[in-house]
N, C-alpha and C. Protein backbone atom coordinates (compact mmCIF):
# COMPACT_ATOMS: atom_id res chain seq x y z
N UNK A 1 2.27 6.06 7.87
CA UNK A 1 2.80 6.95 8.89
C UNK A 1 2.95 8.37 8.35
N UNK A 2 2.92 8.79 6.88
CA UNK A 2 3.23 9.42 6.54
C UNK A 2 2.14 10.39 6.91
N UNK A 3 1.09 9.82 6.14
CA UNK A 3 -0.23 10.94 6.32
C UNK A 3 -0.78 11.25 7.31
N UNK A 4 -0.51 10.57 8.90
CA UNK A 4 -0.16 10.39 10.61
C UNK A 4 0.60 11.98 10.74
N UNK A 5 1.81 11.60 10.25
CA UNK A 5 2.49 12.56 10.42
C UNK A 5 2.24 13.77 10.05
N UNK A 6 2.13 14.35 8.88
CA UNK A 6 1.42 15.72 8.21
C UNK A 6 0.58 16.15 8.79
N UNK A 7 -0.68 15.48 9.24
CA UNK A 7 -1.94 16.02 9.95
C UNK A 7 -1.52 16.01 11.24
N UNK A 8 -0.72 15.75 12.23
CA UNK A 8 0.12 16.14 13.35
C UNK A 8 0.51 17.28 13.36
N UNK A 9 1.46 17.62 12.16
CA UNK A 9 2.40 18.66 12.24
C UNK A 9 1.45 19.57 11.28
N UNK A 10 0.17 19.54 11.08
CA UNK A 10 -0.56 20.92 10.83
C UNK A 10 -1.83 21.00 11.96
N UNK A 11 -1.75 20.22 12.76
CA UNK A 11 -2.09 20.56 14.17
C UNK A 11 -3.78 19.86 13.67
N UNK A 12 -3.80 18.78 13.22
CA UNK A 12 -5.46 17.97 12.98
C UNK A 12 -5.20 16.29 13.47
N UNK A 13 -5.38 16.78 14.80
CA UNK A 13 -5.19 15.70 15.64
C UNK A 13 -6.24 14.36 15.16
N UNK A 14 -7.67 15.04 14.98
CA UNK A 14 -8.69 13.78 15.42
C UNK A 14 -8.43 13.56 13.94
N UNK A 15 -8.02 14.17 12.60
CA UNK A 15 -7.85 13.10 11.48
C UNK A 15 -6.02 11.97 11.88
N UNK A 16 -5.28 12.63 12.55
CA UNK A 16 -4.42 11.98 12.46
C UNK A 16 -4.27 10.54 13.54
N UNK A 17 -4.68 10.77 14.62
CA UNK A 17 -5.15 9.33 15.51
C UNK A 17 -4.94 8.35 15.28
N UNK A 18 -6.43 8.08 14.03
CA UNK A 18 -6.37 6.87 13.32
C UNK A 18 -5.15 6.32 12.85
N UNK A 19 -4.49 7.39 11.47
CA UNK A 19 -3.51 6.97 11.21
C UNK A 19 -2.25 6.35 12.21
N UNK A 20 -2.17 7.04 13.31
CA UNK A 20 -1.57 6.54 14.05
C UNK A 20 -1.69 5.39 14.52
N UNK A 21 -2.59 4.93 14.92
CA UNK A 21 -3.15 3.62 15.58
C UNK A 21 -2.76 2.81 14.68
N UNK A 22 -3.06 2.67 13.08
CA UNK A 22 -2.78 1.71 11.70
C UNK A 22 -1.38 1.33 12.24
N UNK A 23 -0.32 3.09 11.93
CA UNK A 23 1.13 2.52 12.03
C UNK A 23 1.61 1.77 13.02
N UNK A 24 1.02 2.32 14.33
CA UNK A 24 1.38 1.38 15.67
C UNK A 24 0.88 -0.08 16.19
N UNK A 25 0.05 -0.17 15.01
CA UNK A 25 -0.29 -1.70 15.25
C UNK A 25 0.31 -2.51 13.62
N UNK A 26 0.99 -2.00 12.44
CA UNK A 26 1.53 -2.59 11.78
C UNK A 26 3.13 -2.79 11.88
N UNK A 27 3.30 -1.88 12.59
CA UNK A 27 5.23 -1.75 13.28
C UNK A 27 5.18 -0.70 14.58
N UNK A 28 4.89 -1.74 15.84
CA UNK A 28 5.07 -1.17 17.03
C UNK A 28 6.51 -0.35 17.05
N UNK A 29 7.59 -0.65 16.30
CA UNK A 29 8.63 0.04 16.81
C UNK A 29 8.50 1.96 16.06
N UNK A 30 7.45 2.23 15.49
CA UNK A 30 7.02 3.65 15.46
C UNK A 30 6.90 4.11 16.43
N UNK A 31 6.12 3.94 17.42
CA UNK A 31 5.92 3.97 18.90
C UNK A 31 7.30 4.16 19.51
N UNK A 32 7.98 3.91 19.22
CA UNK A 32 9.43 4.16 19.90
C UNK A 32 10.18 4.85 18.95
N UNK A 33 10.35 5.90 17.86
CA UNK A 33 10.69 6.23 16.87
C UNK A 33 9.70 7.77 16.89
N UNK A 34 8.51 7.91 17.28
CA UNK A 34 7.87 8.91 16.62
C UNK A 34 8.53 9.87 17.32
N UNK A 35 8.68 9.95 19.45
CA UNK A 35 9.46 11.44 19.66
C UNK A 35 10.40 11.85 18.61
N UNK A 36 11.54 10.97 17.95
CA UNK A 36 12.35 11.27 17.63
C UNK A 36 12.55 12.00 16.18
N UNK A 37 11.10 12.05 16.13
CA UNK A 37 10.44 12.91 14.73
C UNK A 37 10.54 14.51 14.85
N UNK A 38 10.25 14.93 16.20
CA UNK A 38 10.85 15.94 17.20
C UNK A 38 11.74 16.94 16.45
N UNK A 39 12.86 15.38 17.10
CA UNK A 39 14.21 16.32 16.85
C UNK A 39 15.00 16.38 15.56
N UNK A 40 13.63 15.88 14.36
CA UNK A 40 14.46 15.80 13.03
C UNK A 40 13.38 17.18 12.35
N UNK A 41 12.58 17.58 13.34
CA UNK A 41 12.15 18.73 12.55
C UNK A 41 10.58 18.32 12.01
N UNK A 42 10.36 16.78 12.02
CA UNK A 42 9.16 16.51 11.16
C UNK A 42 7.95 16.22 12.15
N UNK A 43 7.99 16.54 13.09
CA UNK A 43 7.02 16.81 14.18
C UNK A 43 7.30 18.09 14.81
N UNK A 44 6.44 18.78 15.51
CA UNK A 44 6.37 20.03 16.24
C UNK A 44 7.06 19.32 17.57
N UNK A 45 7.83 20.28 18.60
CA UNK A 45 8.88 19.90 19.64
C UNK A 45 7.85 20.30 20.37
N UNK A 46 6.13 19.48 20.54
CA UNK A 46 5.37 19.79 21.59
C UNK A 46 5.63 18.31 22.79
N UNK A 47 5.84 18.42 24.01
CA UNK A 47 5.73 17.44 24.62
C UNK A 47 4.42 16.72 24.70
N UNK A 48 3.08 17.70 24.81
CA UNK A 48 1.44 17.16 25.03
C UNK A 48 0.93 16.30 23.57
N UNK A 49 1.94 17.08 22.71
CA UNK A 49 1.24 16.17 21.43
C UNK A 49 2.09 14.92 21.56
N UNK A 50 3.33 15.03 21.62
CA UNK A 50 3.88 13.68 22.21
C UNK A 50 3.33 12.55 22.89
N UNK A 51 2.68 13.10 23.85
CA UNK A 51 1.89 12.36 24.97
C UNK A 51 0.86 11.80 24.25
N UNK A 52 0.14 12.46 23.77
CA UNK A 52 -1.08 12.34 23.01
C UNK A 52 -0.80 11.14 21.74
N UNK A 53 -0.12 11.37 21.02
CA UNK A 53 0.42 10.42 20.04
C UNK A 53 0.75 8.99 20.74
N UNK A 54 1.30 8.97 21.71
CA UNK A 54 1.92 7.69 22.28
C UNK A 54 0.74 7.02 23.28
N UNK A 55 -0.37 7.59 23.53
CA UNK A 55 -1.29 7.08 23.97
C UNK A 55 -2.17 6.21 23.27
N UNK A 56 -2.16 6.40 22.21
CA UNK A 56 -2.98 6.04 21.19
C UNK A 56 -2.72 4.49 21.17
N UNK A 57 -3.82 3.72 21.40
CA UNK A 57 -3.85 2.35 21.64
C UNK A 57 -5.24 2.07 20.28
């Protein structure tokens, strides 16, 4: 999730995806945890990347 996260928050969506998809299919409860990355500062407070992140199947 880590390396998900970094390439999010320097705005490199199509490397970060993947990573995403790994974490959300090894602990769905990220998926319910990542907005809240938001409001700790370690994600950008974008709602579309939000969207975008939580789509990721």
């Amino acid at each position: 999730m880590r390396r998900a996260v970094t390439l999010a928050s320097v705005g490199d969506l199509e490397a970060a995806l993947p990573f995403f998809r790994v974490a959300f299919d090894a602990w769905p409860l990220w998926r319910e945890l990542a907005p809240r990355l938001t409001v700790a500062g370690i994600l950008p407070d974008e709602p579309a990347l939000i969207a975008i992140l939580l789509a990721v199947e």
